[in-house]
Each structure stands twice: as C-alpha cells, then as structure tokens.
N, C-alpha and C. Protein backbone atom coordinates (compact mmCIF):
# COMPACT_ATOMS: atom_id res chain seq x y z
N UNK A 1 87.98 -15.23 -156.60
CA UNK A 1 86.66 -14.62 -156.61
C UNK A 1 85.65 -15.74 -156.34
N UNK A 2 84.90 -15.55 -155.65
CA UNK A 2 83.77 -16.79 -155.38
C UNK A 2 82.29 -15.45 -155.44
N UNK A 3 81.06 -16.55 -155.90
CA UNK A 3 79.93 -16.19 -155.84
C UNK A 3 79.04 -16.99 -154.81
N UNK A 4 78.83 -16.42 -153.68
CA UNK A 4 77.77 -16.53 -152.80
C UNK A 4 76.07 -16.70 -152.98
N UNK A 5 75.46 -18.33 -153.00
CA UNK A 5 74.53 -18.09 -153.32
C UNK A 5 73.90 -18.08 -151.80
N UNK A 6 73.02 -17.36 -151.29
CA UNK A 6 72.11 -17.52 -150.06
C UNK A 6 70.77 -17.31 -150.44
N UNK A 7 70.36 -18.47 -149.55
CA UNK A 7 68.79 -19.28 -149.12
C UNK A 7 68.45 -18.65 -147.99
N UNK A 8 67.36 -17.95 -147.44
CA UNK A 8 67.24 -17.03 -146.64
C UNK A 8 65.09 -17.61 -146.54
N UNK A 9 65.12 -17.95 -145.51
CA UNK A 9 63.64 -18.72 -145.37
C UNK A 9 63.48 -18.39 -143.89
N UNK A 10 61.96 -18.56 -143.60
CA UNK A 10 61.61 -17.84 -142.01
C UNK A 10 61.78 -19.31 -141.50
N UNK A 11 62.12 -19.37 -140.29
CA UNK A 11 62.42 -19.98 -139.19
C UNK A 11 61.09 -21.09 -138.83
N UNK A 12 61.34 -22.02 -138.48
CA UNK A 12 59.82 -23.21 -138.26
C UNK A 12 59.35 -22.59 -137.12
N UNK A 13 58.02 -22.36 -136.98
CA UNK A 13 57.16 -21.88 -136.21
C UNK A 13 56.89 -20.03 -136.46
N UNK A 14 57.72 -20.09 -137.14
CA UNK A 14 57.25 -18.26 -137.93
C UNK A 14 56.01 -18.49 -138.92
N UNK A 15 55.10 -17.57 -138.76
CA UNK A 15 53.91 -17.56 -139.83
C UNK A 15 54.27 -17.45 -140.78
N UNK A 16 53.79 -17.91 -142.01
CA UNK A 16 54.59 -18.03 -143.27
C UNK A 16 53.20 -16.91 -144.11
N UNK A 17 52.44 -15.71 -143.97
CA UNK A 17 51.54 -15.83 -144.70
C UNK A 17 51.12 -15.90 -146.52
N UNK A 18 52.86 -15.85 -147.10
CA UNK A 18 52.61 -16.00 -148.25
C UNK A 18 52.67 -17.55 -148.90
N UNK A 19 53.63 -17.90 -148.16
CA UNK A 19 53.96 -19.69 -148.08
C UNK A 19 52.12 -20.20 -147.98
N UNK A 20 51.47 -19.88 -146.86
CA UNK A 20 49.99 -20.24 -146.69
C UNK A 20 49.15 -19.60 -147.82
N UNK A 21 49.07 -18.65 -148.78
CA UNK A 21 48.51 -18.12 -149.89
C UNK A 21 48.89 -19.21 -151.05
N UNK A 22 50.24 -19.61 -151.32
CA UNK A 22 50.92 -20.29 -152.28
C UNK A 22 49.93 -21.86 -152.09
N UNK A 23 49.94 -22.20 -150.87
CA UNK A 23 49.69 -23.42 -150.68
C UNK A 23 48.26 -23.54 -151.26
N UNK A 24 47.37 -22.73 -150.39
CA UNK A 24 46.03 -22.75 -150.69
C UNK A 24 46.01 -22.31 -151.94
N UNK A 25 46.55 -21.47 -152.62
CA UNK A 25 46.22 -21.40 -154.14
C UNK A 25 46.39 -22.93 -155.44
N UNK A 26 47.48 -23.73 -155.00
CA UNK A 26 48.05 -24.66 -155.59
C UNK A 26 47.10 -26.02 -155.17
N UNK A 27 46.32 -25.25 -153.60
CA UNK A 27 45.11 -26.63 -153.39
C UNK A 27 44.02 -25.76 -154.70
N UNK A 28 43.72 -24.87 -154.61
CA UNK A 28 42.91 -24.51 -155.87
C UNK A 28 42.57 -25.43 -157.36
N UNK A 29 44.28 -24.98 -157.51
CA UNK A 29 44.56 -26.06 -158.96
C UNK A 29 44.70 -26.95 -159.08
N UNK A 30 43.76 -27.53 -158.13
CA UNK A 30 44.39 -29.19 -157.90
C UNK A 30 45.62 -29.81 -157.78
N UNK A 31 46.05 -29.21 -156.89
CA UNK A 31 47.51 -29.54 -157.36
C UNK A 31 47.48 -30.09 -155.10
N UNK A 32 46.74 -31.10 -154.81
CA UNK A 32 46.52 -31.63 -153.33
C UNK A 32 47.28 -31.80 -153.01
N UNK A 33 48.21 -32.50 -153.57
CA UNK A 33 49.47 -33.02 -152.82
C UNK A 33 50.47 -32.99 -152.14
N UNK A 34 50.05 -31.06 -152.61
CA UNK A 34 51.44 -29.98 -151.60
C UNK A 34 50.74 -30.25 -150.35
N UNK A 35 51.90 -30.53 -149.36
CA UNK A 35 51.45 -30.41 -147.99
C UNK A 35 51.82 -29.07 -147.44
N UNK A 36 52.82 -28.31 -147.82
CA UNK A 36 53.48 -27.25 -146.79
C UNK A 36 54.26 -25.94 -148.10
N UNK A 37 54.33 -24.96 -148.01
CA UNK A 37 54.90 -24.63 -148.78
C UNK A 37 55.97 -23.18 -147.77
N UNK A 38 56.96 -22.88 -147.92
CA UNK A 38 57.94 -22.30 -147.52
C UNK A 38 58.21 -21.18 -148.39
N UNK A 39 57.60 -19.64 -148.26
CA UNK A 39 58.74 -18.83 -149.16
C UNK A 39 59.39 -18.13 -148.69
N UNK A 40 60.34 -17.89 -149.40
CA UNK A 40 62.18 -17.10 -148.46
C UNK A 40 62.69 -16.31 -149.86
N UNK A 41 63.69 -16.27 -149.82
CA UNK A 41 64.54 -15.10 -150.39
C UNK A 41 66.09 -16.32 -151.21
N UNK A 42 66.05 -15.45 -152.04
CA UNK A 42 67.82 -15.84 -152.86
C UNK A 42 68.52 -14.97 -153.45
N UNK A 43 69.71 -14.33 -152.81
CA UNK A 43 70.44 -13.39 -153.30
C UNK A 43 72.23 -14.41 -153.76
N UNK A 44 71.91 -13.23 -154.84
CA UNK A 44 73.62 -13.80 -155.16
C UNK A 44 74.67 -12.52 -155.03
N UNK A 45 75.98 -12.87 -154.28
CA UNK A 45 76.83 -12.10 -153.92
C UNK A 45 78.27 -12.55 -154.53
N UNK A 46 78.80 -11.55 -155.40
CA UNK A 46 79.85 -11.66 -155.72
C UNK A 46 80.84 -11.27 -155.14
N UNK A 47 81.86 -11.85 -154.43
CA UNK A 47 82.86 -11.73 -153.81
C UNK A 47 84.25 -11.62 -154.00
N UNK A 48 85.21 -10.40 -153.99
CA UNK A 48 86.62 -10.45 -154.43
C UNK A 48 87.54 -10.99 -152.80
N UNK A 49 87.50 -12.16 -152.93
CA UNK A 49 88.06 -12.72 -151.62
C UNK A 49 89.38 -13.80 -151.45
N UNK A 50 90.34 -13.61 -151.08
CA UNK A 50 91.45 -14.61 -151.70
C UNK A 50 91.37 -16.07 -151.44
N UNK A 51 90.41 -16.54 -150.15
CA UNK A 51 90.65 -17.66 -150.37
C UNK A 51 89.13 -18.26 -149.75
N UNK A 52 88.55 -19.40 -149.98
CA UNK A 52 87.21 -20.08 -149.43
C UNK A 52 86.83 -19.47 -147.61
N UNK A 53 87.81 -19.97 -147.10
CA UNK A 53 87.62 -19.52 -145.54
C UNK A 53 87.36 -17.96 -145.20
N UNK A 54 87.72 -17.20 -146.43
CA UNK A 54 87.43 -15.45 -145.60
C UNK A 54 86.15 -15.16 -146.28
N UNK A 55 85.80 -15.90 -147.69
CA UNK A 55 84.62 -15.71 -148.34
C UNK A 55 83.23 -16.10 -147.38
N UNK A 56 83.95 -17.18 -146.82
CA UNK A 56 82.60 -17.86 -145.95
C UNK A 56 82.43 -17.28 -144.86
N UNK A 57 83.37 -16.72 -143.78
CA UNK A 57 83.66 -15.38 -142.99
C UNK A 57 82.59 -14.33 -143.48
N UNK A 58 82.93 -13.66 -144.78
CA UNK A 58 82.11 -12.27 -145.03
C UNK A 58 80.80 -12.87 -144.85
N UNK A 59 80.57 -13.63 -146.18
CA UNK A 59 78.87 -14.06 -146.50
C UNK A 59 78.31 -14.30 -144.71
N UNK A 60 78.61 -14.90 -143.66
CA UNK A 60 78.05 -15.56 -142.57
C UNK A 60 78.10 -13.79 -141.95
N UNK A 61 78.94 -12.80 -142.30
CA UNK A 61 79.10 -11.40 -141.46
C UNK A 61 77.59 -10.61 -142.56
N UNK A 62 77.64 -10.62 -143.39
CA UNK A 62 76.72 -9.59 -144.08
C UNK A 62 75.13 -10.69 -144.17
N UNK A 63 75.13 -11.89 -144.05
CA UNK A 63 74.09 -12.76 -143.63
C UNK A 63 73.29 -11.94 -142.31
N UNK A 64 73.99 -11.94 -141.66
CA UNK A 64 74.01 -11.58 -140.26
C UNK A 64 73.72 -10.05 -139.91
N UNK A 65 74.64 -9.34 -140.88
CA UNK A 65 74.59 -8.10 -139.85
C UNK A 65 73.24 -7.31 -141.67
N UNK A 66 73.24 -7.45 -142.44
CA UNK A 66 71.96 -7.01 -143.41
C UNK A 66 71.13 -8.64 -143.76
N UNK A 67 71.13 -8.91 -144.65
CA UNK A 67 70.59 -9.89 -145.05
C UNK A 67 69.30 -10.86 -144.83
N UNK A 68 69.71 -11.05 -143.40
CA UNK A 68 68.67 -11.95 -142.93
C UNK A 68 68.18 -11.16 -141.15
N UNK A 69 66.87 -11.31 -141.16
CA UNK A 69 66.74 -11.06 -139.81
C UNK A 69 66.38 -12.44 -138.59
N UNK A 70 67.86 -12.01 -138.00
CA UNK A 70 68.25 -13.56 -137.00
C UNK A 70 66.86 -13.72 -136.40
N UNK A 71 65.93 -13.10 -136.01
CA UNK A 71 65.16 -13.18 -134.81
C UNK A 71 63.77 -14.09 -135.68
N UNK A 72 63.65 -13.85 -136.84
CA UNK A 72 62.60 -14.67 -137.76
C UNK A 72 63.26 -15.58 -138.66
N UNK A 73 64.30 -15.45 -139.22
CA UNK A 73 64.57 -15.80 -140.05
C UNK A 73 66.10 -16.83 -140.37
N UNK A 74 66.33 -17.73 -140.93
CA UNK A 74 67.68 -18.45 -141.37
C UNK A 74 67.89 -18.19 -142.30
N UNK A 75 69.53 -18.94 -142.38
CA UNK A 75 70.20 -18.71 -143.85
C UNK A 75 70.91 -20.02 -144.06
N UNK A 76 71.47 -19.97 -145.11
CA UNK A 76 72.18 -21.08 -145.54
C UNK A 76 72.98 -20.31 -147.24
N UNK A 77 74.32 -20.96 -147.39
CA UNK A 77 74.70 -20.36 -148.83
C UNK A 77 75.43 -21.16 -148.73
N UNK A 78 75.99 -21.19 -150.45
CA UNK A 78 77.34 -22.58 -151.00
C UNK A 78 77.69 -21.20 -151.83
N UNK A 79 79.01 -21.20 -151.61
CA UNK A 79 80.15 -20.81 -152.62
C UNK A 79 80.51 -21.25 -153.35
N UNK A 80 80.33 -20.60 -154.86
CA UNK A 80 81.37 -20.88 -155.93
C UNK A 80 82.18 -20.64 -156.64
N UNK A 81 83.45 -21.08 -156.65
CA UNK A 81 84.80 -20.13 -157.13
C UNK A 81 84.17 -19.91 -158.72
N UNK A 82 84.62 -18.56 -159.00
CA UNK A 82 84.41 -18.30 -160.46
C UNK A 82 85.79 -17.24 -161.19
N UNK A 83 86.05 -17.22 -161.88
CA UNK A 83 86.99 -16.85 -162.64
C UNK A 83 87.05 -15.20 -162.50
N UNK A 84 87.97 -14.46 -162.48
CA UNK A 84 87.64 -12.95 -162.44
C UNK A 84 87.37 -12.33 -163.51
C-alpha cells in the first residue's frame, strides 16, 4: 500500500491571481521580504498497489487524466509505503 502525496501548482508564466492577493496582503503586514508567492493544491491518495513502479504508473495516470490540468498547470508527488 503506498500513499501518494501530490503538489499540483500553475505553471511559470500562468497568472497566479490568488498567489498575487497572498503576496500583496503579506506586503500589508509587513512582512517585505516575500518576493513571489505560488498557490497550488495538495491531495493525498491512498493506494492498494503491489509494488513502487505501478503506484507511480497510477498517481502520473490520475495526475493526468483528473487531477491536474496539463495545459495550466504541474504536478509533482513522493510515495510512501504505509502498512495496510
């Protein structure tokens, strides 16, 4: 059994307009120092899969075909075996 964590963030040069709300709010609180801020998505997927290579197979198939939209957006995930 492995648990799928995925990082799901818009693509560089996609408008970010909540990433740009976050930022300018955090210049608010004085908080200057942020230069850029990025927001995306984190889902966790539990997987009944027998071995690392078919787990990483599904997650990159359901990344792909629900999850993330290829045309704005990336992904990235780490698997972790967990006990059943």
């Amino acid at each position: 059994m492995y648990q799928a964590k995925i990082y799901i963030t818009l693509k560089d040069g996609v408008l970010d307009p909540q990433g740009s709300i976050v930022e300018k709010t955090l210049h608010a609180m004085d908080h200057k120092e942020v230069q850029k801020v990025k927001v995306g998505k984190y889902i966790e997927v539990l997987l009944d899969q027998g071995n690392r290579e078919s787990a990483e197979k599904r997650v990159d198939e359901i990344c792909k075909g629900l999850l993330a939209n290829s045309v704005i957006e990336e992904y990235t995930f780490e698997l972790v075996e967990v006990g059943a």
